[in-house]
Protein backbone atom coordinates (compact mmCIF):
# COMPACT_ATOMS: atom_id res chain seq x y z
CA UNK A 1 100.76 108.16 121.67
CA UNK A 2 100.72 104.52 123.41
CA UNK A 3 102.71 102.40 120.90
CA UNK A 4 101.46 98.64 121.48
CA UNK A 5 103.89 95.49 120.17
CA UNK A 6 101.87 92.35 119.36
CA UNK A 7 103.01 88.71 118.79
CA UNK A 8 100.07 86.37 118.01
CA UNK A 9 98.23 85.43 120.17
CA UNK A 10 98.12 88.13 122.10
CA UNK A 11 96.86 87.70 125.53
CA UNK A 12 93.73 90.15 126.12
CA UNK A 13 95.75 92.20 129.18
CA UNK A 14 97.76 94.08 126.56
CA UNK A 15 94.57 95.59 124.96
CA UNK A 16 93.26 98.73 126.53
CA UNK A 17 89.88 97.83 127.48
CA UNK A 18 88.17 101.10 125.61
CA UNK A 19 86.39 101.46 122.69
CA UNK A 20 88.30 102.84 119.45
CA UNK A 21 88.47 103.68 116.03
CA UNK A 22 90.66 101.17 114.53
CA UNK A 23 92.28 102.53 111.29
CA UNK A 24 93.91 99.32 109.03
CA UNK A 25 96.79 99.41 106.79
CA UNK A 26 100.64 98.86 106.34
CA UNK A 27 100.85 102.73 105.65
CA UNK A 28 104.75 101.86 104.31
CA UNK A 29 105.77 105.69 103.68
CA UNK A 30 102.59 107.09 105.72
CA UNK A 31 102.08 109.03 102.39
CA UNK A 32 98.95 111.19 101.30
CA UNK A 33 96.89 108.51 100.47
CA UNK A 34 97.23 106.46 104.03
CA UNK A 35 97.08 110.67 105.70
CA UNK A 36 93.46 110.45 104.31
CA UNK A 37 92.61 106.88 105.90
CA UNK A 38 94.02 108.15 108.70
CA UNK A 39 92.01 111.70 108.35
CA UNK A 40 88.85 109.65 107.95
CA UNK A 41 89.44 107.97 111.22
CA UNK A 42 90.40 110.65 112.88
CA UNK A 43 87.00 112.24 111.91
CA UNK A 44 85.11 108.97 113.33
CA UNK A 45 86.80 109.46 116.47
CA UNK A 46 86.16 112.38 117.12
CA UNK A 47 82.66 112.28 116.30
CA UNK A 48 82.31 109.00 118.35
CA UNK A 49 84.23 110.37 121.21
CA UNK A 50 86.68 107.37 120.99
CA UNK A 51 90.32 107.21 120.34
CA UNK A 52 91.93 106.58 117.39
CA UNK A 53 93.94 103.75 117.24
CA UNK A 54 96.11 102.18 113.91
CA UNK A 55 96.85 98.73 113.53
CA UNK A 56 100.03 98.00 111.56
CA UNK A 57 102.61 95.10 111.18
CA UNK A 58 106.62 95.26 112.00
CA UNK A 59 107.50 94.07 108.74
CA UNK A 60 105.53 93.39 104.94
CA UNK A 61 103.80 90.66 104.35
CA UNK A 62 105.65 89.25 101.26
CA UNK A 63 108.93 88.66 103.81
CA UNK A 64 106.51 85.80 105.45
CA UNK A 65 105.26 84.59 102.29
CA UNK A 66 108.74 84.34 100.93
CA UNK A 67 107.92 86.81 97.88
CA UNK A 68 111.19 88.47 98.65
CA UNK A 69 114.46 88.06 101.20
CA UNK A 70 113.85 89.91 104.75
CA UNK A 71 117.73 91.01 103.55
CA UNK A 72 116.36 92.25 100.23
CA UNK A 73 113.36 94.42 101.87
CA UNK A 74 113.76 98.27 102.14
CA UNK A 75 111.04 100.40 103.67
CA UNK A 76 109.95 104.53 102.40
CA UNK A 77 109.44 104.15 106.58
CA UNK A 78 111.14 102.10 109.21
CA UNK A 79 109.04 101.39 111.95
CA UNK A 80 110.75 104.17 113.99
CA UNK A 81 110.00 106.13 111.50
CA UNK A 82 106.39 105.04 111.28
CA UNK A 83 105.78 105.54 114.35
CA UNK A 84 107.08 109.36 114.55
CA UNK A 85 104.51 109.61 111.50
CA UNK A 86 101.72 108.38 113.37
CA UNK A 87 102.46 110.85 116.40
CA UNK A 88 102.55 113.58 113.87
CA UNK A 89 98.72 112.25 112.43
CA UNK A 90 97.27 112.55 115.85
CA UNK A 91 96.96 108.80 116.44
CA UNK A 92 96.38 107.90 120.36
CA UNK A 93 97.30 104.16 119.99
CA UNK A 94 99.12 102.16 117.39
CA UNK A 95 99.28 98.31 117.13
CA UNK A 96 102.26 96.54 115.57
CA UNK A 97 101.26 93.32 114.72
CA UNK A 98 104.34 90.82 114.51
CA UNK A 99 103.39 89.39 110.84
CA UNK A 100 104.27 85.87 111.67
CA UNK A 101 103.54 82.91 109.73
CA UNK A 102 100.48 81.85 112.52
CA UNK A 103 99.52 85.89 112.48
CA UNK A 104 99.80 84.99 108.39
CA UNK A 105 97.29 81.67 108.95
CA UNK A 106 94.51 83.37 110.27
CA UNK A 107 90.82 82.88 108.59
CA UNK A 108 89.40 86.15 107.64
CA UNK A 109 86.74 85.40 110.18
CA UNK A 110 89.19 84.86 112.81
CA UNK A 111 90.86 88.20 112.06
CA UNK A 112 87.73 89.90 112.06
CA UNK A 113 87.53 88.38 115.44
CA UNK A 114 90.82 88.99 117.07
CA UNK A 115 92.11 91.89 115.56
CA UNK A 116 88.62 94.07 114.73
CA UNK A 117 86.37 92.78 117.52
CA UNK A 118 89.35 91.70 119.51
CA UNK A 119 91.33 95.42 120.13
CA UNK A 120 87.24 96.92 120.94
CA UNK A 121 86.51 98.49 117.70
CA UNK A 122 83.54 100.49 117.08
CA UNK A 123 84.47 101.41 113.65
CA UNK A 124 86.87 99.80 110.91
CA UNK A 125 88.52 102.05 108.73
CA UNK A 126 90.59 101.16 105.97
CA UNK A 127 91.78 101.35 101.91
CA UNK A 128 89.38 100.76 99.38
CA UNK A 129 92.45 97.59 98.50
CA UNK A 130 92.75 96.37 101.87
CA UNK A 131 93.29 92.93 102.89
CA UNK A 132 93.19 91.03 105.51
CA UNK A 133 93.97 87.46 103.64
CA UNK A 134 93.67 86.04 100.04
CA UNK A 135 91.82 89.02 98.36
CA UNK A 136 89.02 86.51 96.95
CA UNK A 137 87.75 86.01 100.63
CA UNK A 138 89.20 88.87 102.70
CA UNK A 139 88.25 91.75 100.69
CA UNK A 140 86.65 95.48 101.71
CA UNK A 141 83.38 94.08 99.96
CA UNK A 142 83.66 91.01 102.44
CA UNK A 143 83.97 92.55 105.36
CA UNK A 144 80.60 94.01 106.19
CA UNK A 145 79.91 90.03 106.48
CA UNK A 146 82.48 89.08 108.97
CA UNK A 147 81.37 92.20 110.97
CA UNK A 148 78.39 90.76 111.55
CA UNK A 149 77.00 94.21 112.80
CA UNK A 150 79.45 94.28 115.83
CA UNK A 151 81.09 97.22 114.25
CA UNK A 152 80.56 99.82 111.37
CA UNK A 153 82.97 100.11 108.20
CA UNK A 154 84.30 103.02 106.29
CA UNK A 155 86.36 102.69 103.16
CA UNK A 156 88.19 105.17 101.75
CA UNK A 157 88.34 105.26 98.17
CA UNK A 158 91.78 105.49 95.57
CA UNK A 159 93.24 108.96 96.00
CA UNK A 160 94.93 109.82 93.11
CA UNK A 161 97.61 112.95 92.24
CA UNK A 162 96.49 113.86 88.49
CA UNK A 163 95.98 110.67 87.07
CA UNK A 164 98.69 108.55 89.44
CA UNK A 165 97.49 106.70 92.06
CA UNK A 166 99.10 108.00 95.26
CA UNK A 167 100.87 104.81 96.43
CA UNK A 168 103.56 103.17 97.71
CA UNK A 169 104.82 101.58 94.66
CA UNK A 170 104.74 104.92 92.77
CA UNK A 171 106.90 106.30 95.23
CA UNK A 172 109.21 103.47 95.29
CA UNK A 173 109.19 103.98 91.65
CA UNK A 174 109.88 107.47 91.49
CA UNK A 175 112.67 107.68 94.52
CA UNK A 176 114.07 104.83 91.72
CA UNK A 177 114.06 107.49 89.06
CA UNK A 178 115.78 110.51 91.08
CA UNK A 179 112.43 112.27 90.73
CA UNK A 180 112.15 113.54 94.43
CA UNK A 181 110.05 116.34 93.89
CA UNK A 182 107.58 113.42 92.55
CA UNK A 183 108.16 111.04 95.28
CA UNK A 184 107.75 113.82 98.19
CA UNK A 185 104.97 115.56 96.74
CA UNK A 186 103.13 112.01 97.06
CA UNK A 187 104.48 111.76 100.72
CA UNK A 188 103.09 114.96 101.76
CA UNK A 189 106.48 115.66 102.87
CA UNK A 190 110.30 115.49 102.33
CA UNK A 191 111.64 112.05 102.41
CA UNK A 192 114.03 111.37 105.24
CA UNK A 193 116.56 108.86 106.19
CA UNK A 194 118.42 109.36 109.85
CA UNK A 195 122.01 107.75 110.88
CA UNK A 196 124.62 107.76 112.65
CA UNK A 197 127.94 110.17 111.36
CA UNK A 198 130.74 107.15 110.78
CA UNK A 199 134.32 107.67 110.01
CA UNK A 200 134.94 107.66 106.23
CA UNK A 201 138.24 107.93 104.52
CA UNK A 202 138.62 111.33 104.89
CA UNK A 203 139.39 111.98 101.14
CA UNK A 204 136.83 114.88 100.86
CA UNK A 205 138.18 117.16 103.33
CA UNK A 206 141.60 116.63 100.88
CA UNK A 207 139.52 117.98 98.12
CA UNK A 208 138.16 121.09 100.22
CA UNK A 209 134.90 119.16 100.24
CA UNK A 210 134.47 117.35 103.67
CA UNK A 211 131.34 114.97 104.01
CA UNK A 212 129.71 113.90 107.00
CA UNK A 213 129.67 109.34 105.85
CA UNK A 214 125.96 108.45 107.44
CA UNK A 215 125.61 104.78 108.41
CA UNK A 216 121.84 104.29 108.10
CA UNK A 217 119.48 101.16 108.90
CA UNK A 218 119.65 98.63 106.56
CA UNK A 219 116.00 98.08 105.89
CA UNK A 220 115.53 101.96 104.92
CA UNK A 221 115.18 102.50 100.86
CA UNK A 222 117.38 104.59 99.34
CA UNK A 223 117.11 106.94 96.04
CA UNK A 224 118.98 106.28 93.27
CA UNK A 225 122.22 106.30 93.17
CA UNK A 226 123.64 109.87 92.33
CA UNK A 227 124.56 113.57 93.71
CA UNK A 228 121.60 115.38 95.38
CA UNK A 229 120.45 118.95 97.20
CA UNK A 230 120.06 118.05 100.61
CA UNK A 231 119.05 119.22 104.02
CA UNK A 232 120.51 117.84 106.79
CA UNK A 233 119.32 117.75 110.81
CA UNK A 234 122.64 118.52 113.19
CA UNK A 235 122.11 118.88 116.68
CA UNK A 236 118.56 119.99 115.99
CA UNK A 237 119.55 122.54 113.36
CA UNK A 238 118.89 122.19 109.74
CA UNK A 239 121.80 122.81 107.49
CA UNK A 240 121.87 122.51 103.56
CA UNK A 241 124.25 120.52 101.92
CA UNK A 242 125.29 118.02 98.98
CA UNK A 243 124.86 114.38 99.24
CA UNK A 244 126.50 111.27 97.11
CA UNK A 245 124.91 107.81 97.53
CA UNK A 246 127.07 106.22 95.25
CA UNK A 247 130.63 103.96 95.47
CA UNK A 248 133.37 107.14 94.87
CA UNK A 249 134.58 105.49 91.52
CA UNK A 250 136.92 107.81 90.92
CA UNK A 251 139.26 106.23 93.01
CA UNK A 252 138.86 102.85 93.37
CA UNK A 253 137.42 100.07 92.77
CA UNK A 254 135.28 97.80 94.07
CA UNK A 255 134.08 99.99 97.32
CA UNK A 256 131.54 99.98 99.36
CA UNK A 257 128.61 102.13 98.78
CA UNK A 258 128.06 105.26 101.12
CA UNK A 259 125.83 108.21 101.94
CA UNK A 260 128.13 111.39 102.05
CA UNK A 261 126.68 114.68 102.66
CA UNK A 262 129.30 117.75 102.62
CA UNK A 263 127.05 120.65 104.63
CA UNK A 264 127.37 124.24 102.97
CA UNK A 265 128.54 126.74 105.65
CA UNK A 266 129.61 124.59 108.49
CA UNK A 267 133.13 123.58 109.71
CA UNK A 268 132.71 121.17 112.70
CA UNK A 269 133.69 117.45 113.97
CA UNK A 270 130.17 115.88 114.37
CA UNK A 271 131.56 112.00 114.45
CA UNK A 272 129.21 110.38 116.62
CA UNK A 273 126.68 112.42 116.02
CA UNK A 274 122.63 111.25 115.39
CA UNK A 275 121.47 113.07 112.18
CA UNK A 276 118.13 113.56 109.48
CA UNK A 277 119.07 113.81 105.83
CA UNK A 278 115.97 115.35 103.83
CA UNK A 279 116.33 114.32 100.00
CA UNK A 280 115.46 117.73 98.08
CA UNK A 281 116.51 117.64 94.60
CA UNK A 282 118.58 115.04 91.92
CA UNK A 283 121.66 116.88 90.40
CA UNK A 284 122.69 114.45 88.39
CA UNK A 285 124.39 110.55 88.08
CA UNK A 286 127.44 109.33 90.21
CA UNK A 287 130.50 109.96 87.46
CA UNK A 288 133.54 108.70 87.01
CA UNK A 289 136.47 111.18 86.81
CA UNK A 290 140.18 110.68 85.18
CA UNK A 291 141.68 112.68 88.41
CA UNK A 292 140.91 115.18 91.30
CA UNK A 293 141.04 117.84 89.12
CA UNK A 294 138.09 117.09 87.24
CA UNK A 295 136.34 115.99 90.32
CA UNK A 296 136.98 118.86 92.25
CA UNK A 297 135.26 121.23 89.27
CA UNK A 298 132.32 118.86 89.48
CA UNK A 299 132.26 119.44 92.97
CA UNK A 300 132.20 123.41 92.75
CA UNK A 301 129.39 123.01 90.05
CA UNK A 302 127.21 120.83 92.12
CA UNK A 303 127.64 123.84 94.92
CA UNK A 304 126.50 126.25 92.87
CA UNK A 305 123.61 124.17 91.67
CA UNK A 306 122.92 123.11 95.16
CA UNK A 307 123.10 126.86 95.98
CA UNK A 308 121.00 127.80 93.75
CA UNK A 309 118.21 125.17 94.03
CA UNK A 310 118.01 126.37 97.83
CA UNK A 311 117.14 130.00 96.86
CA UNK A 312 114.79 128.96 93.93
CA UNK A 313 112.98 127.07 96.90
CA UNK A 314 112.94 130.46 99.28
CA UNK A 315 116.02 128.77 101.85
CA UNK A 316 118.70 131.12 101.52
């Protein structure tokens, strides 16, 4: 897949000069709903003989429009991680747009222009709630009027799970909740979050639980606070294990929060190391114990549970 980094304007030499199917959307989580804009396309490509191609932008809209603090905005996908999604969705080009405030200023007609026209589409294909501007002007219904013909349009209607919309805000919602099994079923896959293994202070392997601490990116959302059944990625081997995103109260306070995993079955130094933490299954809430004793019960139970979850799912 050619990845393709935009700043507006873009000068014409960075657009392959080929005729695609240009698939529109954010696609923050690349969930089931965007899979089946992305499906659609796919299916126009291949019956056009074109390439697909997926325009997206490097960070949400609302940063530019000051709806909420760049500091403050977490993604269900980085644009790493976006872009390993796309691969995976057999998309031959993707666009990220740099959503500037001039990129932001556009007229829907000049979008339609640039960005449609512009990148050689042959078909549009987007959300039935897409946007391209201020959703009284720049609307799906609009669009066949910018077009004007140049290019044909599909829009993919609401796909829904039940009677739940399949969207990013319902995931968001539900990863806010602990209810994974929710959230991933929407994604059409396990949520993941990758990092770097960081020195911690040590305390678990004191308690005959050591944890791997995982410095992630900043910008990547995290579940709820609590203790969960995870799977983690070492070295290209999947392990399962028991995660805490949460402040270790028990001892002090006033820390920072971190992202401990302690991996079932494994006894190495992996410091350094670049790993994938799949989030599974909430146990339960961060708590607060009156000393290790307590805690290191806890710790045994959520084992067991952990262990058990794993062969309820067919892993052990």
């Amino acid at each position: 897949m050619e990845v393709i980094r935009i700043h507006h304007p873009y000068k014409k030499s960075q657009i392959p000069k080929e005729e695609v199917v240009l698939v529109l959307g954010f696609f923050d989580g690349v969930h089931l709903g965007h899979q089946k804009v992305i499906e659609a396309g796919k299916k126009e490509a291949i019956e056009k003989g074109k390439k697909l191609a997926v325009m997206t932008f490097n960070h949400h809209p609302s940063v530019v429009f000051k709806k909420i603090d760049h500091k403050k905005m977490k993604y269900i996908t980085t644009v790493d991680q976006k872009i390993k999604r796309m691969e995976e969705n057999g998309v031959d080009i993707l666009y990220v747009v740099e959503f500037t405030s001039a990129f932001a200023g556009l007229e829907p007609q000049d979008f339609v222009d640039q960005y449609i026209v512009g990148l050689n589409a042959v078909t549009a294909v987007a959300g039935f709630d897409y946007t391209y501007g201020k959703a009284d002007i720049a609307s799906m219904d609009l669009l066949p009027t910018y077009s004007k013909d140049r290019f044909s349009i599909i829009e993919v209607p609401k796909q829904k799970q039940g009677d739940e919309k399949i969207s990013s805000t319902n995931i968001r919602k539900m990863m806010a909740e602990g209810n994974m099994e929710g959230a991933n079923e929407f994604l059409g896959y396990t949520y993941e979050l990758s990092g770097m293994v960081v020195h911690g202070d040590k305390r678990g392997r004191t308690l005959g639980f050591p944890t791997a601490n995982i410095k992630i990116s900043n910008q990547s959302l995290l579940p709820v606070g609590g203790v969960y059944a995870v799977k983690i990625k070492v070295a290209n081997q999947w392990y399962m294990g028991m995660s805490q995103i949460g402040y270790n109260i028990t001892f002090e306070k006033n820390r920072p929060m971190t992202i401990e995993v302690n991996i079932l079955d494994f006894d190495e130094d992996i410091y350094g190391e670049h790993v994938s933490v799949q989030w599974c299954h909430y146990l339960r809430k961060e708590m607060k114990f009156d000393g290790v004793e307590g805690l290191i019960a806890q710790l045994k139970k959520d084992e067991e549970d952990t262990r058990e979850y794993f062969t309820y799912k067919g892993v052990l």
